[in-house]
PDB file of N, CA and C in Angstrom:
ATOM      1  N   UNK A   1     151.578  86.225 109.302  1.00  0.00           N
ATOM      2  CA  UNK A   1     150.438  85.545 109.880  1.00  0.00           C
ATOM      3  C   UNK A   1     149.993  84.441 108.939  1.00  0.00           C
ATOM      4  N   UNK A   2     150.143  83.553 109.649  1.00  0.00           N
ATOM      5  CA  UNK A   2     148.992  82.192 108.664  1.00  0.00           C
ATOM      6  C   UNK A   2     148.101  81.676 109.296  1.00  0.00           C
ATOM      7  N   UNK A   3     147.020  80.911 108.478  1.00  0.00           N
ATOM      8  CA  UNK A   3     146.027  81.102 108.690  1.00  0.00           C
ATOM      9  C   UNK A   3     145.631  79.266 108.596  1.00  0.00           C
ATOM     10  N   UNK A   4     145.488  78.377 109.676  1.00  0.00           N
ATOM     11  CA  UNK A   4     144.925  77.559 109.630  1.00  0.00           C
ATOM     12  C   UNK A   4     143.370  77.077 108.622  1.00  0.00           C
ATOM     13  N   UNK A   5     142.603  76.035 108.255  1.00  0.00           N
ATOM     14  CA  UNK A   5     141.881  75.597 107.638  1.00  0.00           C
ATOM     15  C   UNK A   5     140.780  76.645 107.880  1.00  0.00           C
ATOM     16  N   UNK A   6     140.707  75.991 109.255  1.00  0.00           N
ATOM     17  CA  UNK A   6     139.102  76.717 109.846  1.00  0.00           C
ATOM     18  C   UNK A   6     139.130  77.974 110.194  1.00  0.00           C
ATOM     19  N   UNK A   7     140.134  78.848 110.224  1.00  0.00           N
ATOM     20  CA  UNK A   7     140.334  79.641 110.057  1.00  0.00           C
ATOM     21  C   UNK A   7     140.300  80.720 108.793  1.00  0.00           C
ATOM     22  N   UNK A   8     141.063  80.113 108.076  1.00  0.00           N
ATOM     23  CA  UNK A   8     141.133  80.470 105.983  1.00  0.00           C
ATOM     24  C   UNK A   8     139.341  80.171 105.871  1.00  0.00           C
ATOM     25  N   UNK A   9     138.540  78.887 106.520  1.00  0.00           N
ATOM     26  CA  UNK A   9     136.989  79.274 106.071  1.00  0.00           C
ATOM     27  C   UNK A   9     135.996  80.169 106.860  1.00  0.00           C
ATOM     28  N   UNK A  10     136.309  80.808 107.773  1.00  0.00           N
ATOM     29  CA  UNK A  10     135.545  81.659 108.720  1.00  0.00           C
ATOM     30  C   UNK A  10     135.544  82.957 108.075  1.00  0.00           C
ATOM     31  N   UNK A  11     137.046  83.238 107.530  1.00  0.00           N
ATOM     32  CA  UNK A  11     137.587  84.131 106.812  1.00  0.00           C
ATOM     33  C   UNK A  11     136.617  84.415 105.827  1.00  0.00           C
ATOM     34  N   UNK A  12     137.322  83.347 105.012  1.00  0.00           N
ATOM     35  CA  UNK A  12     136.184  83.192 103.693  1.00  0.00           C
ATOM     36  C   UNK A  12     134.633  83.700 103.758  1.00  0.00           C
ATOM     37  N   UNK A  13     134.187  82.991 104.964  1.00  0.00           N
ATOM     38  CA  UNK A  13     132.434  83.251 104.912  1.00  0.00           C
ATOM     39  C   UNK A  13     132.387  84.472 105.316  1.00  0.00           C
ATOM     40  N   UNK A  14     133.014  85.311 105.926  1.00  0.00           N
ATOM     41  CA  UNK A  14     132.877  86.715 106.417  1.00  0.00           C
ATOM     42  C   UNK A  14     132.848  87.651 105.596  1.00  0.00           C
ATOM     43  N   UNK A  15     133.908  87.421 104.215  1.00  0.00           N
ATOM     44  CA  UNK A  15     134.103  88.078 103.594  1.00  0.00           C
ATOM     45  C   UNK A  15     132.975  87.769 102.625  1.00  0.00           C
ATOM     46  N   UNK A  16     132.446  86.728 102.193  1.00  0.00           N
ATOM     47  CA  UNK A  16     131.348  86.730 101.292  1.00  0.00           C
ATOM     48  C   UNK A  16     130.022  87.055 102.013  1.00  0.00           C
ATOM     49  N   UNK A  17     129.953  86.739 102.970  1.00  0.00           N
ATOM     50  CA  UNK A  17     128.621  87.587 103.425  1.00  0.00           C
ATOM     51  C   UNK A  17     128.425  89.400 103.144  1.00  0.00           C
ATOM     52  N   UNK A  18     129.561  89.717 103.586  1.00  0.00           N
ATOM     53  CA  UNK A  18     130.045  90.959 103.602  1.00  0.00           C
ATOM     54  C   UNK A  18     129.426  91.479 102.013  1.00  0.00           C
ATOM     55  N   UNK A  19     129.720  90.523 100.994  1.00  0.00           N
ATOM     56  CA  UNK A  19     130.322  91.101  99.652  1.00  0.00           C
ATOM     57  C   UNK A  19     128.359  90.776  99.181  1.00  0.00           C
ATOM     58  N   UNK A  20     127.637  90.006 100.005  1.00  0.00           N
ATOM     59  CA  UNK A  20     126.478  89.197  99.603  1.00  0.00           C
ATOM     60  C   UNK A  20     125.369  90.545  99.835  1.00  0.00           C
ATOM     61  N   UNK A  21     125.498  90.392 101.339  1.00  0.00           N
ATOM     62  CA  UNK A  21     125.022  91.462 101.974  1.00  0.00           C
ATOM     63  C   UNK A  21     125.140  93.155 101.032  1.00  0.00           C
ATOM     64  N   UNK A  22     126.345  93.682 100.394  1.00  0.00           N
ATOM     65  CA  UNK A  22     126.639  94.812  99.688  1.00  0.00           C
ATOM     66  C   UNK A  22     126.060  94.969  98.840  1.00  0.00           C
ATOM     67  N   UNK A  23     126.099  93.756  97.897  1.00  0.00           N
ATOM     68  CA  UNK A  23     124.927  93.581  96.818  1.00  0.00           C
ATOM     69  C   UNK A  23     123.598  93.919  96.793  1.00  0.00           C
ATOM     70  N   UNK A  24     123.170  92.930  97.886  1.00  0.00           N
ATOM     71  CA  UNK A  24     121.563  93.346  98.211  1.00  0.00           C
ATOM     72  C   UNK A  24     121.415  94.502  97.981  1.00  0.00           C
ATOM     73  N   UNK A  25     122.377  95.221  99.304  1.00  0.00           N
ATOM     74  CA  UNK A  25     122.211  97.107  99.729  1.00  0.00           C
ATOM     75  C   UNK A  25     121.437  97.083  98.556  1.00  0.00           C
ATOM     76  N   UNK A  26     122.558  96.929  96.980  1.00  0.00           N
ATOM     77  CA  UNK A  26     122.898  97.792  96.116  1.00  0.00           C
ATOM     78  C   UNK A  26     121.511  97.722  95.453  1.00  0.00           C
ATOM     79  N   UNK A  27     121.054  96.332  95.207  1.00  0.00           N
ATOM     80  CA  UNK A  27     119.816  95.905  94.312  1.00  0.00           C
ATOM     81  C   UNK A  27     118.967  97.015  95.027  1.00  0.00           C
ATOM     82  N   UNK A  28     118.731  96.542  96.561  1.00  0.00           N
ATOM     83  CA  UNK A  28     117.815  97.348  97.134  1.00  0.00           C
ATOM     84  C   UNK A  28     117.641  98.952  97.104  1.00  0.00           C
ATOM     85  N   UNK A  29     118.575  99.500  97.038  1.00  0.00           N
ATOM     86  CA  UNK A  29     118.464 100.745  96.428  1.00  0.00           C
ATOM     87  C   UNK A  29     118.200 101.374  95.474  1.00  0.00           C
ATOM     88  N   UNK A  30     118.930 100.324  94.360  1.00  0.00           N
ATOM     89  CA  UNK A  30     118.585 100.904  93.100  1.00  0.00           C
ATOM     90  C   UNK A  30     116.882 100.587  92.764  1.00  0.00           C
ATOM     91  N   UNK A  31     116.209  99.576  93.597  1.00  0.00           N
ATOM     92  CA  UNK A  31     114.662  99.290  93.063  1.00  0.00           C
ATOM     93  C   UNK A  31     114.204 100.775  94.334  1.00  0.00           C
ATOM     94  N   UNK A  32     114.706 101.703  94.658  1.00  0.00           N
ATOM     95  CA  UNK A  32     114.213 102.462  95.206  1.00  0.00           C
ATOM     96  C   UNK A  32     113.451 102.274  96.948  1.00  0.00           C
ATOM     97  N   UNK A  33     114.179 100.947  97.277  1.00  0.00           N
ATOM     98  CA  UNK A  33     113.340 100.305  98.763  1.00  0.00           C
ATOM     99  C   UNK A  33     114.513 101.247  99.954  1.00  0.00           C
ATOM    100  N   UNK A  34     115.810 101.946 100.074  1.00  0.00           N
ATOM    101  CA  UNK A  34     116.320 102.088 101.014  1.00  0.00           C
ATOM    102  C   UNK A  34     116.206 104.095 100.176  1.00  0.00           C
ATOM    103  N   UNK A  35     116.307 104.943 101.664  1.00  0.00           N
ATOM    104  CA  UNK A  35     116.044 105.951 101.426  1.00  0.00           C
ATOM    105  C   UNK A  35     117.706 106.719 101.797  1.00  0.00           C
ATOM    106  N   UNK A  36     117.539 107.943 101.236  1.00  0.00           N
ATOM    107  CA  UNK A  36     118.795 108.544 101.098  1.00  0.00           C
ATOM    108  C   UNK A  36     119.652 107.899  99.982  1.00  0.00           C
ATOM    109  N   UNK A  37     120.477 107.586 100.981  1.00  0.00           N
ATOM    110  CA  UNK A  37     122.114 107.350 100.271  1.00  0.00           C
ATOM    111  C   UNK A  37     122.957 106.340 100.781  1.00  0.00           C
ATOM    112  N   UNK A  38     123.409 105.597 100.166  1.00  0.00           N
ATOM    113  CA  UNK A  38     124.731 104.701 100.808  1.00  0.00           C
ATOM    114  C   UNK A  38     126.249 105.150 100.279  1.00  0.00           C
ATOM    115  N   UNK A  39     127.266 104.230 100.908  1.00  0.00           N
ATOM    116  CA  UNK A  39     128.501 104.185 100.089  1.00  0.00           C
ATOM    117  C   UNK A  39     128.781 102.598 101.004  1.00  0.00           C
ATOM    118  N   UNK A  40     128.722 101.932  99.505  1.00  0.00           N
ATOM    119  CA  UNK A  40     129.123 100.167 100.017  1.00  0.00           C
ATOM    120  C   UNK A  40     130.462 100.036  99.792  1.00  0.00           C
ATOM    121  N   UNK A  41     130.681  99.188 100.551  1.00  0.00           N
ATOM    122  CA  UNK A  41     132.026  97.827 101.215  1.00  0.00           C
ATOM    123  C   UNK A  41     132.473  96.874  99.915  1.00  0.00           C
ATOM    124  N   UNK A  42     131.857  96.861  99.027  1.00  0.00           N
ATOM    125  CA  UNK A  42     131.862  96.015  98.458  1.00  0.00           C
ATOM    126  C   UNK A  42     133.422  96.280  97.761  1.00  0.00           C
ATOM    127  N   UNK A  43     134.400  95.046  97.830  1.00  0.00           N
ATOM    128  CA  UNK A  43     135.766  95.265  97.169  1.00  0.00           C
ATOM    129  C   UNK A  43     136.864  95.772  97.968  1.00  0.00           C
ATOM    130  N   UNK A  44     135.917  96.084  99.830  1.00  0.00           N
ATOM    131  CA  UNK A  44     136.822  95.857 100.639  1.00  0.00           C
ATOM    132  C   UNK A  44     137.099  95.274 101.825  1.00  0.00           C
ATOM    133  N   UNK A  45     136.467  94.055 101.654  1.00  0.00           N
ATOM    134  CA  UNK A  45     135.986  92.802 102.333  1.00  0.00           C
ATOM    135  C   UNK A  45     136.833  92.400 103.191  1.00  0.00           C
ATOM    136  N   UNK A  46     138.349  91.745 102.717  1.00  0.00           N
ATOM    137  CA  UNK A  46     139.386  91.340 103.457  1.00  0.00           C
ATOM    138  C   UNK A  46     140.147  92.411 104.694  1.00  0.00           C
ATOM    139  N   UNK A  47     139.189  93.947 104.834  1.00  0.00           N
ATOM    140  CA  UNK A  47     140.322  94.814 105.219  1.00  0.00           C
ATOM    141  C   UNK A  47     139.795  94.692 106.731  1.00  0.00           C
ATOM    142  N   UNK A  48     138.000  94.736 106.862  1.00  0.00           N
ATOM    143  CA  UNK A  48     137.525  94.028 107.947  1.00  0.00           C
ATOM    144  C   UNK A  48     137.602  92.776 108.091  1.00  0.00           C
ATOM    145  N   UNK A  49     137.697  92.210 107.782  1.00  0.00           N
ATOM    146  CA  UNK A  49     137.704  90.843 108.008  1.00  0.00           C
ATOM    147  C   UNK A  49     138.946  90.306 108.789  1.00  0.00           C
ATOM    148  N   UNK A  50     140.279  91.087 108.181  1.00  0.00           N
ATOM    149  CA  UNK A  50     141.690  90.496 108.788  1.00  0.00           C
ATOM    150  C   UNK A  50     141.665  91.429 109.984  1.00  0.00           C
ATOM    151  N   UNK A  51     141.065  92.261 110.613  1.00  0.00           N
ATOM    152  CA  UNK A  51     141.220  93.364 110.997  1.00  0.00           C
ATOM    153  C   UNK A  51     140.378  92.637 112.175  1.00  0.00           C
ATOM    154  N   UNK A  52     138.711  92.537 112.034  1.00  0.00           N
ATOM    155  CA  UNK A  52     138.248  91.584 113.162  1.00  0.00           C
ATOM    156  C   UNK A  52     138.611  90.876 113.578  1.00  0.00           C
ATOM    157  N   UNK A  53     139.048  89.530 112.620  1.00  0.00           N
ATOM    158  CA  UNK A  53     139.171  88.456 113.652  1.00  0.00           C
ATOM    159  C   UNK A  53     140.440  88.543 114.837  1.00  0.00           C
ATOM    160  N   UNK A  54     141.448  89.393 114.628  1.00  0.00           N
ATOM    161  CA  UNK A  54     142.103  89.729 115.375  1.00  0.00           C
ATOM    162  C   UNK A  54     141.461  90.716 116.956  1.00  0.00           C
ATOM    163  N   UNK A  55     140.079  90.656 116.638  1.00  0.00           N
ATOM    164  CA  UNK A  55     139.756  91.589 117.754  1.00  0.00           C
ATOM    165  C   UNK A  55     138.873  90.456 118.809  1.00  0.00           C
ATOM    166  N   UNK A  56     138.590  90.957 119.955  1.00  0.00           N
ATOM    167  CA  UNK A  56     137.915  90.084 120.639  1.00  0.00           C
ATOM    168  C   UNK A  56     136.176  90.713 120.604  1.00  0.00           C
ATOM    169  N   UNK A  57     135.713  90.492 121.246  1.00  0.00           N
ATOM    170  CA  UNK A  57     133.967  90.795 121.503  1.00  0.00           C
ATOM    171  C   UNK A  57     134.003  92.536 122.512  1.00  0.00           C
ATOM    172  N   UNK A  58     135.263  92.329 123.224  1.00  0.00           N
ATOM    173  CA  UNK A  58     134.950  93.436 123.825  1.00  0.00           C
ATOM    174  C   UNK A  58     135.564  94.498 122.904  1.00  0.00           C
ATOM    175  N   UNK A  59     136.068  94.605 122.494  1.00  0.00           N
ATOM    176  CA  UNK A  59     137.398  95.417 121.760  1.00  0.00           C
ATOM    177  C   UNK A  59     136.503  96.472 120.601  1.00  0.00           C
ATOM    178  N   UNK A  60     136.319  97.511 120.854  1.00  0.00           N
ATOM    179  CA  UNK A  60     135.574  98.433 119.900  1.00  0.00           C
ATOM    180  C   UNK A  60     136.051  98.511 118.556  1.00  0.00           C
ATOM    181  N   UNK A  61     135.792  99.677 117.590  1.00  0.00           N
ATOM    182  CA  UNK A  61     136.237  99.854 116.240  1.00  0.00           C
ATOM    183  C   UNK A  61     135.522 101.128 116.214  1.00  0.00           C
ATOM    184  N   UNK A  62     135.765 101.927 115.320  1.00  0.00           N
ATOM    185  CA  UNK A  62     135.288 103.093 114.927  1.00  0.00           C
ATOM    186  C   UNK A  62     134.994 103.357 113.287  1.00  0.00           C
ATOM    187  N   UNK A  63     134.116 103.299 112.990  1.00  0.00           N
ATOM    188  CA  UNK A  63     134.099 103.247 111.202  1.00  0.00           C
ATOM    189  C   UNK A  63     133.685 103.970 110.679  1.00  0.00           C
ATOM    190  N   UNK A  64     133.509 103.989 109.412  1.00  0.00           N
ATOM    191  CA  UNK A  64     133.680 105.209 108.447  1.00  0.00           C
ATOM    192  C   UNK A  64     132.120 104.741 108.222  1.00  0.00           C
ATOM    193  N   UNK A  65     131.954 106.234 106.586  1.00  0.00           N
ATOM    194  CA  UNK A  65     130.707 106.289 106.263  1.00  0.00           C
ATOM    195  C   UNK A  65     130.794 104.918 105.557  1.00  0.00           C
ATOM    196  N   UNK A  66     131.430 103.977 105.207  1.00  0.00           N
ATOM    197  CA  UNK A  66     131.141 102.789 104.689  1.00  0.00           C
ATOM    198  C   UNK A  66     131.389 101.374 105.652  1.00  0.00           C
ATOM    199  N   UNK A  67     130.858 101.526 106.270  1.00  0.00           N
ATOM    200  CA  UNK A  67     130.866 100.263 107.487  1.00  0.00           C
ATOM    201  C   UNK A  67     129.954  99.443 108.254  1.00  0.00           C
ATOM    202  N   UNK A  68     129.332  99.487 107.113  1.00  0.00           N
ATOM    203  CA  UNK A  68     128.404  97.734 106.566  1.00  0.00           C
ATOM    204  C   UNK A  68     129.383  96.905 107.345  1.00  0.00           C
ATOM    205  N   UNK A  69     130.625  96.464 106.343  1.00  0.00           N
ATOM    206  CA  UNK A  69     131.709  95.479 106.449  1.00  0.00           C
ATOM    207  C   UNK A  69     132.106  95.387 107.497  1.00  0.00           C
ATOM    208  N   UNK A  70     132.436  96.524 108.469  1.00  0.00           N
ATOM    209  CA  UNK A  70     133.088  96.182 109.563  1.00  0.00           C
ATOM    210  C   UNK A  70     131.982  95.597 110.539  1.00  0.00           C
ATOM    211  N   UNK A  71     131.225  96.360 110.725  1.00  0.00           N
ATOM    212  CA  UNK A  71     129.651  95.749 111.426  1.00  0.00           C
ATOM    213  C   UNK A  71     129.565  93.786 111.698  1.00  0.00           C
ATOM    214  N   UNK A  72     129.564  93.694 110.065  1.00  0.00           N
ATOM    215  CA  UNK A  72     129.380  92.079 109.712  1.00  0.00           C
ATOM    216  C   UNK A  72     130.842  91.155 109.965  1.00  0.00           C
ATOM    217  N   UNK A  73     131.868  92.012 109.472  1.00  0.00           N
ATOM    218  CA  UNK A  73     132.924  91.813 110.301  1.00  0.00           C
ATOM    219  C   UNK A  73     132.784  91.190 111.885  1.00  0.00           C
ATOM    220  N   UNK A  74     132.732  91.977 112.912  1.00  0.00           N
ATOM    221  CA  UNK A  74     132.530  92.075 114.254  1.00  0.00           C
ATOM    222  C   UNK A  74     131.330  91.057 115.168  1.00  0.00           C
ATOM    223  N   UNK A  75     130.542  91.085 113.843  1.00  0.00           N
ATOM    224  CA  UNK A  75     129.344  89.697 114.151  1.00  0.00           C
ATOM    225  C   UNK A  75     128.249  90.301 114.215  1.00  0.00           C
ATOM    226  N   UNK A  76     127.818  91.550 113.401  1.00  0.00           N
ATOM    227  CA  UNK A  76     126.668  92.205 113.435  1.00  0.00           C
ATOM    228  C   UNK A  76     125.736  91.310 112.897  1.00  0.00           C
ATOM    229  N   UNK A  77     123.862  91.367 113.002  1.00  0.00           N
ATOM    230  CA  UNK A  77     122.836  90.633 112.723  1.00  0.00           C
ATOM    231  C   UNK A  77     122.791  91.405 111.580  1.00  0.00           C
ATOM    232  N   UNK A  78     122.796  90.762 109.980  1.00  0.00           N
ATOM    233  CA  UNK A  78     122.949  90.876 109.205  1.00  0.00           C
ATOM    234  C   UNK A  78     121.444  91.388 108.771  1.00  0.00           C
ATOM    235  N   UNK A  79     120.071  90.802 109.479  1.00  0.00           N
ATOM    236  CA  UNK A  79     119.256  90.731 108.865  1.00  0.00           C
ATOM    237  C   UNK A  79     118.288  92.260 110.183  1.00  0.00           C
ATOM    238  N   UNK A  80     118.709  93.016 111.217  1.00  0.00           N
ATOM    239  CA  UNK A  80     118.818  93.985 111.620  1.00  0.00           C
ATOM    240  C   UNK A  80     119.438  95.189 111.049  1.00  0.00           C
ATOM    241  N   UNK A  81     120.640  94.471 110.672  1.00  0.00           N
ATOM    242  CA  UNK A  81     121.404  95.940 109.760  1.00  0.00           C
ATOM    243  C   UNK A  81     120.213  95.783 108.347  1.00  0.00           C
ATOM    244  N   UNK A  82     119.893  94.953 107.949  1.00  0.00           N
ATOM    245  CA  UNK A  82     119.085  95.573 106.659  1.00  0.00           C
ATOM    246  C   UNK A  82     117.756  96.516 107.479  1.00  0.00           C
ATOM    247  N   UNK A  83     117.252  95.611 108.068  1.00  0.00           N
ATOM    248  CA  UNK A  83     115.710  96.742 108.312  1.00  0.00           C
ATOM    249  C   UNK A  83     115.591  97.511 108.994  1.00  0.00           C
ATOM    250  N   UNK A  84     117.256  98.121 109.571  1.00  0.00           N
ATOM    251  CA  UNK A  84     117.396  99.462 109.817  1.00  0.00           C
ATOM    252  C   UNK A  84     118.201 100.586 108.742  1.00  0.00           C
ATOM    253  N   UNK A  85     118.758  99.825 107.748  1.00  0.00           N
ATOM    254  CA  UNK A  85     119.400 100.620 106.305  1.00  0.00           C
ATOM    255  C   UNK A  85     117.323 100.798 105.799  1.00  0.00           C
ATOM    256  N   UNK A  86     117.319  99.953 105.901  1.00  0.00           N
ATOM    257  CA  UNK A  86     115.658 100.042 105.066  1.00  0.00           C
ATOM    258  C   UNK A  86     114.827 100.947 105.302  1.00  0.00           C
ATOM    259  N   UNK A  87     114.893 101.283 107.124  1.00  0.00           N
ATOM    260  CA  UNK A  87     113.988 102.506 107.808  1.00  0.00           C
ATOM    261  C   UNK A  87     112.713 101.573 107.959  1.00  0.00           C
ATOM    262  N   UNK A  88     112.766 100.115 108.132  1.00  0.00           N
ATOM    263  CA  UNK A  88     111.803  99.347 108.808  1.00  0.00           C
ATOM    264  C   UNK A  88     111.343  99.306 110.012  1.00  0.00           C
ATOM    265  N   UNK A  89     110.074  99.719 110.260  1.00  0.00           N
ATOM    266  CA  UNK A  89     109.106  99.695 111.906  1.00  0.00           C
ATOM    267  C   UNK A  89     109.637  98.688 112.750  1.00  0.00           C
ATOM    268  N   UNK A  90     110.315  97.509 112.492  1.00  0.00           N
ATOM    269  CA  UNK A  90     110.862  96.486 112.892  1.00  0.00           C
ATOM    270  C   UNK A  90     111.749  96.428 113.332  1.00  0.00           C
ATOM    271  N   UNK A  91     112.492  97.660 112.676  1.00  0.00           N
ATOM    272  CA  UNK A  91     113.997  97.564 112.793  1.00  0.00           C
ATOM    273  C   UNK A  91     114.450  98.160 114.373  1.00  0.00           C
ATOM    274  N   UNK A  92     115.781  97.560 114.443  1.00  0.00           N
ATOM    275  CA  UNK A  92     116.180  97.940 116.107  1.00  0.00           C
ATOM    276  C   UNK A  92     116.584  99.635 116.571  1.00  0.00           C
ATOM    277  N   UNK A  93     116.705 100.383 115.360  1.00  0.00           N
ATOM    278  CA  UNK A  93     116.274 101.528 115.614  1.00  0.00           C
ATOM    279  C   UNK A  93     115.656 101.936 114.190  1.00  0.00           C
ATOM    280  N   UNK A  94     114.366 101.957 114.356  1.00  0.00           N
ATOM    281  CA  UNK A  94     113.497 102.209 113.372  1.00  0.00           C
ATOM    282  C   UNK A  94     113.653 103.546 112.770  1.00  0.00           C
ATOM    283  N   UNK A  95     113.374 103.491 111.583  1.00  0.00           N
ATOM    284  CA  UNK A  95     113.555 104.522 110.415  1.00  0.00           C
ATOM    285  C   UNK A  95     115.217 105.723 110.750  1.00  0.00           C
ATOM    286  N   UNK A  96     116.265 105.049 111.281  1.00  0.00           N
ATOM    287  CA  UNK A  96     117.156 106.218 111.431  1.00  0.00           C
ATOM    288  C   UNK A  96     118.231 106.000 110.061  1.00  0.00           C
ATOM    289  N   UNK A  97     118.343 104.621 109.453  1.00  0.00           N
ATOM    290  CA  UNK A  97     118.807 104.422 107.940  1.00  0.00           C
ATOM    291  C   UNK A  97     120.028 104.416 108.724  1.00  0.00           C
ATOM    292  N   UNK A  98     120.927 104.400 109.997  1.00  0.00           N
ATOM    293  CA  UNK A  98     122.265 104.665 109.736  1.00  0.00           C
ATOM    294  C   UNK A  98     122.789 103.229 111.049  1.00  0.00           C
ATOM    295  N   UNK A  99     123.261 102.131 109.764  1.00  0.00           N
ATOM    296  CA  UNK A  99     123.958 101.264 110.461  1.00  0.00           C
ATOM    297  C   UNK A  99     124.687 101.490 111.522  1.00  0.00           C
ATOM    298  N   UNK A 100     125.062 100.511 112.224  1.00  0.00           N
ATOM    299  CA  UNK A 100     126.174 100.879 113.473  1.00  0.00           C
ATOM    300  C   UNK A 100     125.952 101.323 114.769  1.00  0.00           C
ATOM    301  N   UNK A 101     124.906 101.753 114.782  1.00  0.00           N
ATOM    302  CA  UNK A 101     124.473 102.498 115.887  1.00  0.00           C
ATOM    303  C   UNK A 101     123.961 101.545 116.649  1.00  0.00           C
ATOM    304  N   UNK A 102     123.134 100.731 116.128  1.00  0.00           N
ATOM    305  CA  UNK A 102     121.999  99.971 117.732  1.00  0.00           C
ATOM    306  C   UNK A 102     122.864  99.083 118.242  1.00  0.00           C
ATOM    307  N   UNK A 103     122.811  99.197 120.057  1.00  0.00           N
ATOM    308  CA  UNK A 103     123.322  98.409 120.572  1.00  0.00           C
ATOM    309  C   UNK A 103     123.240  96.954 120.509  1.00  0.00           C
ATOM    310  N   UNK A 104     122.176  96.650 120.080  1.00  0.00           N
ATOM    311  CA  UNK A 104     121.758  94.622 120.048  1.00  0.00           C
ATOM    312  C   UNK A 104     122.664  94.405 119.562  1.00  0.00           C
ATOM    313  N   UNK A 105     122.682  95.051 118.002  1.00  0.00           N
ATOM    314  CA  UNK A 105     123.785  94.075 116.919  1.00  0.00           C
ATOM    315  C   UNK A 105     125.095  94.993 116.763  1.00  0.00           C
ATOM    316  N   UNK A 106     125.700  95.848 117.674  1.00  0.00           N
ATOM    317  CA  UNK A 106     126.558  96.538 117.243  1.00  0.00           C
ATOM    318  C   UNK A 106     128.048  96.055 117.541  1.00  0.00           C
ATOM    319  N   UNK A 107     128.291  95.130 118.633  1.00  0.00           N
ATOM    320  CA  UNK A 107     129.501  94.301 119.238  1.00  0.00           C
ATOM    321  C   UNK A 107     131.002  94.897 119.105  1.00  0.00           C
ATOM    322  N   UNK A 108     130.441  96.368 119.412  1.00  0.00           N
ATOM    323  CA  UNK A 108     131.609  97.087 119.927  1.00  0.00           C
ATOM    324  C   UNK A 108     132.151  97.891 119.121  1.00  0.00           C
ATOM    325  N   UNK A 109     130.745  97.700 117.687  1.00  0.00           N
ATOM    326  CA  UNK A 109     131.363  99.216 116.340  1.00  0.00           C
ATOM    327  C   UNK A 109     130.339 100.322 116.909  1.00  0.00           C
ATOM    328  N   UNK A 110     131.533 101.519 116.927  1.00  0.00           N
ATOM    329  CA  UNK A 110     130.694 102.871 117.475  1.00  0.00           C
ATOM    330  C   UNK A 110     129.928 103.253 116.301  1.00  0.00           C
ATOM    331  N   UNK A 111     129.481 103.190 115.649  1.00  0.00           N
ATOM    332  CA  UNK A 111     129.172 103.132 114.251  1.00  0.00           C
ATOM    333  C   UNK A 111     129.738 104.837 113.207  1.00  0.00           C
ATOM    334  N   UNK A 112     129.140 104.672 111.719  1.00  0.00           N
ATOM    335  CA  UNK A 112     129.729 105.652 111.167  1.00  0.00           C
ATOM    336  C   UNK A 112     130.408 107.228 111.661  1.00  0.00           C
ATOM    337  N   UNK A 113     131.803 107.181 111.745  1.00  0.00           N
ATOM    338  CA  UNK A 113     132.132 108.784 112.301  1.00  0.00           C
ATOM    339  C   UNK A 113     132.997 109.020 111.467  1.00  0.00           C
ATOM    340  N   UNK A 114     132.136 110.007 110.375  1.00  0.00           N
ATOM    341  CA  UNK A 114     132.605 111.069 109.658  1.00  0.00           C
ATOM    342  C   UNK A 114     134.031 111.898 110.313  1.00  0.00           C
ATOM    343  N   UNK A 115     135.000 111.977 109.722  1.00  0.00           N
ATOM    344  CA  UNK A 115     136.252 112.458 110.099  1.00  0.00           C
ATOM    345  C   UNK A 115     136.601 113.479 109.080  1.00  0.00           C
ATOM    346  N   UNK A 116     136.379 114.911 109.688  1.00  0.00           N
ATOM    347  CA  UNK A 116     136.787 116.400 109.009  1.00  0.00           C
ATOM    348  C   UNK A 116     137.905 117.008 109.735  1.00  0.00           C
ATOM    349  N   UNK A 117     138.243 117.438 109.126  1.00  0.00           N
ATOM    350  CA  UNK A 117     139.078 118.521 109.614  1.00  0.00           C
ATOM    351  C   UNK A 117     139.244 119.919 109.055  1.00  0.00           C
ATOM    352  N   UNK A 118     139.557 120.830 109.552  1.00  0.00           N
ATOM    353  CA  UNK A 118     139.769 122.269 109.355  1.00  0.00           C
ATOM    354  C   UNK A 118     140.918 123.052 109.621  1.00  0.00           C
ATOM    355  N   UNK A 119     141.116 123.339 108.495  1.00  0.00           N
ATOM    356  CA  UNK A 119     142.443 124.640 107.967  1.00  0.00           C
ATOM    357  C   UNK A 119     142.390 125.723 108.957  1.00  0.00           C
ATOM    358  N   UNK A 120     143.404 126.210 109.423  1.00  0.00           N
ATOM    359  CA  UNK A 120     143.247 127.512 109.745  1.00  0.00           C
ATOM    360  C   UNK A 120     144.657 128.202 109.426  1.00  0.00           C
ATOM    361  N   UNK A 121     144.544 128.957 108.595  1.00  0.00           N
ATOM    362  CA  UNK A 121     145.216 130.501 107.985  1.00  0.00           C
ATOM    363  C   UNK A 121     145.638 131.227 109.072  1.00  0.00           C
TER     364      UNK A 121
END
């Protein structure tokens, strides 16, 4: 696969938003503003990124407990996914802390699904 100009920069900005956005999370957590727990994207930017743009608007995804990236990937509202990581009154589903889920900004990520499995003897 190669990757035309405007293409190589769409790329580009996806992946640094992605990596911009992770940061924040991170600041924001560590000053104690987001509750619980995360696990950030950060360092695996290109895996959504090459992975979206190959998808269309209708075309779902299914993501893990770290899928910030794919979200922003897919064309999630960057500034919704925070003030629902935040548990903001504002936010499009207020105080539930778990990206992925609200339909406004979700564009076809089912959001985080934990994947277990079990042994049986």
């Amino acid at each position: 696969m190669s990757l035309d100009k405007a293409q190589f920069l769409r790329a580009y900005r996806t992946m640094r938003t992605i990596r911009d956005f992770e940061y924040r999370v991170s600041d924001e957590f560590g000053k104690g503003n987001i509750p619980g727990f995360l696990h950030l994207y950060a360092g695996q930017e290109a895996i959504a990124t090459g992975m979206c743009m190959n998808l269309d608007d209708d075309d779902y995804i299914v993501s893990t407990h770290r899928g910030h990236g794919h979200c922003i990937a897919k064309g999630g509202d960057v500034g919704d996914m925070m003030k629902e990581i935040m548990a903001k009154q504002a936010a499009v589903a207020p105080a539930r802390a778990a990206p992925c889920t609200s339909p406004p900004w979700r564009r076809g990520c089912s959001g985080p699904m934990p994947l277990s499995a079990a042994a049986r003897r």
